[in-house]
N, C-alpha and C. Protein backbone atom coordinates (compact mmCIF):
# COMPACT_ATOMS: atom_id res chain seq x y z
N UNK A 1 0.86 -1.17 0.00
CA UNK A 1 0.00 0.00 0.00
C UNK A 1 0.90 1.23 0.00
N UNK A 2 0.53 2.17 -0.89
CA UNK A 2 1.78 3.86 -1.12
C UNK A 2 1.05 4.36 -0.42
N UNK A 3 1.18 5.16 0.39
CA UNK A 3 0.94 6.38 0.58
C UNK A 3 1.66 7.84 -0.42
N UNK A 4 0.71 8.67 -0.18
CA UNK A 4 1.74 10.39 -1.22
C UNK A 4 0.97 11.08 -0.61
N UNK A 5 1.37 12.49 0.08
CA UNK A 5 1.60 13.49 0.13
C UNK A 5 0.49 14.55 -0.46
N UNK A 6 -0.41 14.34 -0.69
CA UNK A 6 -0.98 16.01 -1.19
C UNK A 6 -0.44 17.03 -0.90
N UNK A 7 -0.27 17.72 -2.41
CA UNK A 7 1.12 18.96 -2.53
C UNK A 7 0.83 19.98 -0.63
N UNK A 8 -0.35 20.26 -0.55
CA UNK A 8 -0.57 21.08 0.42
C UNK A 8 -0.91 20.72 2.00
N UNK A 9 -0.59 19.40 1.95
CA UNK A 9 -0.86 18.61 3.18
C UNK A 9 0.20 18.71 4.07
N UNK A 10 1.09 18.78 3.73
CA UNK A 10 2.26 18.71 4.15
C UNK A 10 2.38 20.02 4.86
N UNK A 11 2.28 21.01 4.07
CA UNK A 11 2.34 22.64 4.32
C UNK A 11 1.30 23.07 5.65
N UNK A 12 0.18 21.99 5.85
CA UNK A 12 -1.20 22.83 6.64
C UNK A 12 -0.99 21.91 7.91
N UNK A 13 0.53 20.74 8.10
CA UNK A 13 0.60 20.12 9.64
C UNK A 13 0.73 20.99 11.02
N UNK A 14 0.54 21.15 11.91
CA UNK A 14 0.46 22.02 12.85
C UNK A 14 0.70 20.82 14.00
N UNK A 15 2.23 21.59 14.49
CA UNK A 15 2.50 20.24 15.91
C UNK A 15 2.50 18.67 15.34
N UNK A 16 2.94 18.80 14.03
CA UNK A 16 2.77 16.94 13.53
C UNK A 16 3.91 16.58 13.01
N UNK A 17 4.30 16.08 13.18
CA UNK A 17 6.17 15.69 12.20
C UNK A 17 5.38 14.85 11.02
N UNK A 18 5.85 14.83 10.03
CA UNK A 18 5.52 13.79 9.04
C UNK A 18 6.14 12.37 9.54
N UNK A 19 6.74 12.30 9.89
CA UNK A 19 7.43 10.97 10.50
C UNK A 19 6.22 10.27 11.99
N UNK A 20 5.75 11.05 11.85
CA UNK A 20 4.62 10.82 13.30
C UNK A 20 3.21 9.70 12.68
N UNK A 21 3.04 10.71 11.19
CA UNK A 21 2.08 10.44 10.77
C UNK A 21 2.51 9.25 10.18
N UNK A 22 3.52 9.08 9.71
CA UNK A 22 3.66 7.46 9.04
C UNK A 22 3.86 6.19 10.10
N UNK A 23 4.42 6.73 11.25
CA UNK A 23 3.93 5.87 12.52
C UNK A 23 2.83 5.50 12.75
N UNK A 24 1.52 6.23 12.46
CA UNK A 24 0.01 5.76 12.89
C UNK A 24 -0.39 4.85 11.24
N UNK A 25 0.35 5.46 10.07
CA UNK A 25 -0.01 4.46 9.11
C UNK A 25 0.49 3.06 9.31
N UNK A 26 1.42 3.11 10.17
CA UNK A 26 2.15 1.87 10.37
C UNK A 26 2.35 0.90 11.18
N UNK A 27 1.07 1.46 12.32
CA UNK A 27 0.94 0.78 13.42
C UNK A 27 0.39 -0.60 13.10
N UNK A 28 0.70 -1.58 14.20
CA UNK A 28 -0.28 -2.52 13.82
C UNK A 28 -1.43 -2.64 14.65
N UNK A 29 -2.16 -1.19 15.46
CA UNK A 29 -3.23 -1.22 16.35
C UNK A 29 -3.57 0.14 15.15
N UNK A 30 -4.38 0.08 14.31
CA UNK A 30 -5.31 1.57 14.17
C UNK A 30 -6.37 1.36 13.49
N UNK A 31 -7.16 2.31 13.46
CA UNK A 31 -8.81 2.12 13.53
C UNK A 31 -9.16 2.72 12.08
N UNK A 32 -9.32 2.03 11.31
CA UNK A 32 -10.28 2.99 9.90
C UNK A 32 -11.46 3.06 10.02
N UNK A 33 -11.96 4.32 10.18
CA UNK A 33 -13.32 5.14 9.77
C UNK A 33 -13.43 5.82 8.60
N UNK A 34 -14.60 5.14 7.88
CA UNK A 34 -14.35 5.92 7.04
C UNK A 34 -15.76 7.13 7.18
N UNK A 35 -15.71 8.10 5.89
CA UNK A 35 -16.59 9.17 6.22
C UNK A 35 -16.53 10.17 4.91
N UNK A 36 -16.97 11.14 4.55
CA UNK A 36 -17.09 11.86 3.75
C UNK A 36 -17.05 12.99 4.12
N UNK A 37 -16.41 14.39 3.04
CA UNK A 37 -15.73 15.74 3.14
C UNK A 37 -16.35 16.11 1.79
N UNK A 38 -17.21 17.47 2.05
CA UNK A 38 -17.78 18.17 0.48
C UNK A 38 -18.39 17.00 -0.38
N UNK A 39 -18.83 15.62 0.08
CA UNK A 39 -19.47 14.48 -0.63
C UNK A 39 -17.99 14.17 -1.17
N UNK A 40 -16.97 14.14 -0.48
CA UNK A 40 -16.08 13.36 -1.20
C UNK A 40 -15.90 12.17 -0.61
N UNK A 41 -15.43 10.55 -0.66
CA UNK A 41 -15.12 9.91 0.35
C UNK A 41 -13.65 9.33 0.70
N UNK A 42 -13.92 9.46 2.13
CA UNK A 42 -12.19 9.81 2.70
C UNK A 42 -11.87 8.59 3.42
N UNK A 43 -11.11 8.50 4.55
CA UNK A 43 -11.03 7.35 5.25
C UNK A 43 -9.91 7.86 6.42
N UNK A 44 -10.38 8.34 7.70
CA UNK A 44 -9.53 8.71 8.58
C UNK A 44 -8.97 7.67 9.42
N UNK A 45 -7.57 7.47 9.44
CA UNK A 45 -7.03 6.42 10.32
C UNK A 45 -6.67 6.70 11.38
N UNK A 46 -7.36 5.86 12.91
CA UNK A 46 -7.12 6.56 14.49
C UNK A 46 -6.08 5.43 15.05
N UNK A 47 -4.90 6.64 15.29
CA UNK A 47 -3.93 5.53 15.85
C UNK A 47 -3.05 6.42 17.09
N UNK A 48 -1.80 5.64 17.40
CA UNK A 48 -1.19 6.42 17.85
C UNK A 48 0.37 6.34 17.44
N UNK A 49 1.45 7.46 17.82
CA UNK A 49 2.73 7.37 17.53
C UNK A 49 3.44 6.60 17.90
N UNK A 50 4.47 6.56 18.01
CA UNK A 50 5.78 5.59 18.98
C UNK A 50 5.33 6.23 19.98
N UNK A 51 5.37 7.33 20.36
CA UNK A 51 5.35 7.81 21.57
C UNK A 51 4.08 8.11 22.65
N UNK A 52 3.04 7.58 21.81
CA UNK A 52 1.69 6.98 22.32
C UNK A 52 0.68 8.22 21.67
N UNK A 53 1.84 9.24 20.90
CA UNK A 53 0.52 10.08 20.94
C UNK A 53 -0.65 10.15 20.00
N UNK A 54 -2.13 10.37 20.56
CA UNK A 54 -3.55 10.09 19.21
C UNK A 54 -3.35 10.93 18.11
N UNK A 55 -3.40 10.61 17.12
CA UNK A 55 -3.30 11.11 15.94
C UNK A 55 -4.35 10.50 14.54
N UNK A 56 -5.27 11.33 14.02
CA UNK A 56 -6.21 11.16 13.02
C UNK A 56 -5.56 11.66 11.89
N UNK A 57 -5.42 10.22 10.87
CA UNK A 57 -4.76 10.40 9.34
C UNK A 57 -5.53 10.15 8.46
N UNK A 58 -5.95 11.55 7.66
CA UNK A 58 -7.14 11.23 6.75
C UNK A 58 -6.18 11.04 5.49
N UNK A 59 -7.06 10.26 4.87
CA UNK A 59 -6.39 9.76 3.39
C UNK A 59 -7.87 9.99 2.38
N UNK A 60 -7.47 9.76 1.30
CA UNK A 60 -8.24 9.61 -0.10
C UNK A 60 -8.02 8.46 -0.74
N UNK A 61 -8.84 7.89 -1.05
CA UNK A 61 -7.84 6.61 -2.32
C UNK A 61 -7.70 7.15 -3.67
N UNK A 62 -6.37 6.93 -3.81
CA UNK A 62 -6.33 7.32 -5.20
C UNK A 62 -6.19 6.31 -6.59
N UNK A 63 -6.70 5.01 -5.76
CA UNK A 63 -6.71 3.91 -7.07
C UNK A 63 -5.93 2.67 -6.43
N UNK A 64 -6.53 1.58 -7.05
CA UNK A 64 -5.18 0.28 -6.50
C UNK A 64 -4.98 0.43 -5.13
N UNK A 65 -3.61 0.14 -4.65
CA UNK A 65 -3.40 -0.12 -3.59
C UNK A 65 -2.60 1.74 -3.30
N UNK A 66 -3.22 2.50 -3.84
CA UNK A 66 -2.43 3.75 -3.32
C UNK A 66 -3.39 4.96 -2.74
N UNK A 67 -2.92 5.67 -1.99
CA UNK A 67 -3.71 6.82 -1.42
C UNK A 67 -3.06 7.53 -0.51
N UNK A 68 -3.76 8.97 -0.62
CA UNK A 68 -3.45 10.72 -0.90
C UNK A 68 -3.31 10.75 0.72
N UNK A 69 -2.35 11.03 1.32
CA UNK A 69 -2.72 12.06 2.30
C UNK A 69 -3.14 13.21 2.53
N UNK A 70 -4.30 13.58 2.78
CA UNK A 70 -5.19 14.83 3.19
C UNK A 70 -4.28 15.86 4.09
N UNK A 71 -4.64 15.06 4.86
CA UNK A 71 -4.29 15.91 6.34
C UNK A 71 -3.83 15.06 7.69
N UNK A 72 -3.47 15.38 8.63
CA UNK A 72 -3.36 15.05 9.62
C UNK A 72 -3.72 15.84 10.98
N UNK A 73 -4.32 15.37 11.86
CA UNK A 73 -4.71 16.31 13.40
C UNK A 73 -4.50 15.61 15.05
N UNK A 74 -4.09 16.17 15.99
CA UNK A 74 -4.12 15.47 17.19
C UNK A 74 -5.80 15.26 17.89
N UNK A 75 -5.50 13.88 18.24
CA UNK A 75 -7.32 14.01 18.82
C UNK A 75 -7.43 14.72 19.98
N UNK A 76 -8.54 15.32 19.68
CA UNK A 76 -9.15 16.30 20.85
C UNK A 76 -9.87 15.44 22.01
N UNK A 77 -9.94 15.46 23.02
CA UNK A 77 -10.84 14.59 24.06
C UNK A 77 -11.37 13.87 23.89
N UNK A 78 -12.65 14.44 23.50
CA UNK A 78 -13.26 13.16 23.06
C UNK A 78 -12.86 12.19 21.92
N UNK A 79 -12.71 12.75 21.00
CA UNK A 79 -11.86 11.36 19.96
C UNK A 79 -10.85 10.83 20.66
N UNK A 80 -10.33 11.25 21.85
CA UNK A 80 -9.19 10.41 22.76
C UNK A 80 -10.19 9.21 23.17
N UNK A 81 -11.31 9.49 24.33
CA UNK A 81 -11.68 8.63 24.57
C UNK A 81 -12.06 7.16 23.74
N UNK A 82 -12.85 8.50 22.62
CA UNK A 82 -13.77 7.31 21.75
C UNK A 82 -12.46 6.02 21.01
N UNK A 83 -11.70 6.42 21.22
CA UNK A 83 -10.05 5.82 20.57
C UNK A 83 -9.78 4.60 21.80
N UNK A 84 -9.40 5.23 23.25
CA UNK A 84 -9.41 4.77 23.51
C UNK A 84 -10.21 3.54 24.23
N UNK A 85 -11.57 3.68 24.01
CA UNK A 85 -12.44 2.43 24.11
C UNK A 85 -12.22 1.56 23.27
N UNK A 86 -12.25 1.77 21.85
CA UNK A 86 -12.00 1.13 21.16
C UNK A 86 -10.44 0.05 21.19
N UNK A 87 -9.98 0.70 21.62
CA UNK A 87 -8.15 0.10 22.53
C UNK A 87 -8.89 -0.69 23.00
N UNK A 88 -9.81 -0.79 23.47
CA UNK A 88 -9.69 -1.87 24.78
C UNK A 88 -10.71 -3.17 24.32
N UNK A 89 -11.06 -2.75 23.12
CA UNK A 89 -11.76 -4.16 22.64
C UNK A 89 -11.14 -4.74 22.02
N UNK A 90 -9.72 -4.42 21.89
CA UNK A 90 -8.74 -4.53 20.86
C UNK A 90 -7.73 -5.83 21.27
């Protein structure tokens, strides 16, 4: 599976290393939800870093086995919790 970069994804991280975000693609504990943006459909992945921290990685598919990184964000509270319940059925 590729992951790439959307030219402007990269540019709009705030507090995120790119190296963080390929940690939650790479975990072998994370959660796909998927969901829709402007009727587009996306697929946000809930995981965490090496360093435990929550992190939501939205992607796009862009065909085959490849897809866009959007964006990336730290979870806010409640997506902590709702994350971590889900941890625990895990």
């Amino acid at each position: 599976m590729g992951y790439e970069w959307l030219s402007n994804a990269l540019d709009a991280l705030r507090d995120i290393r790119p190296h963080e975000v390929a940690q939650v693609l790479g975990a072998p504990r994370r959660w796909p939800v998927p969901g829709y943006a402007d009727g587009v459909k996306l697929l946000s992945i809930w995981g965490r870093t090496g360093e435990g921290r929550g992190l939501i990685v939205i992607l796009h598919h862009a065909g085959g086995l490849d897809w866009e990184i959007v964006g990336a964000a730290r979870m806010d509270e409640e997506q902590e919790a709702r994350f971590r319940e889900w941890e625990a059925t895990q």
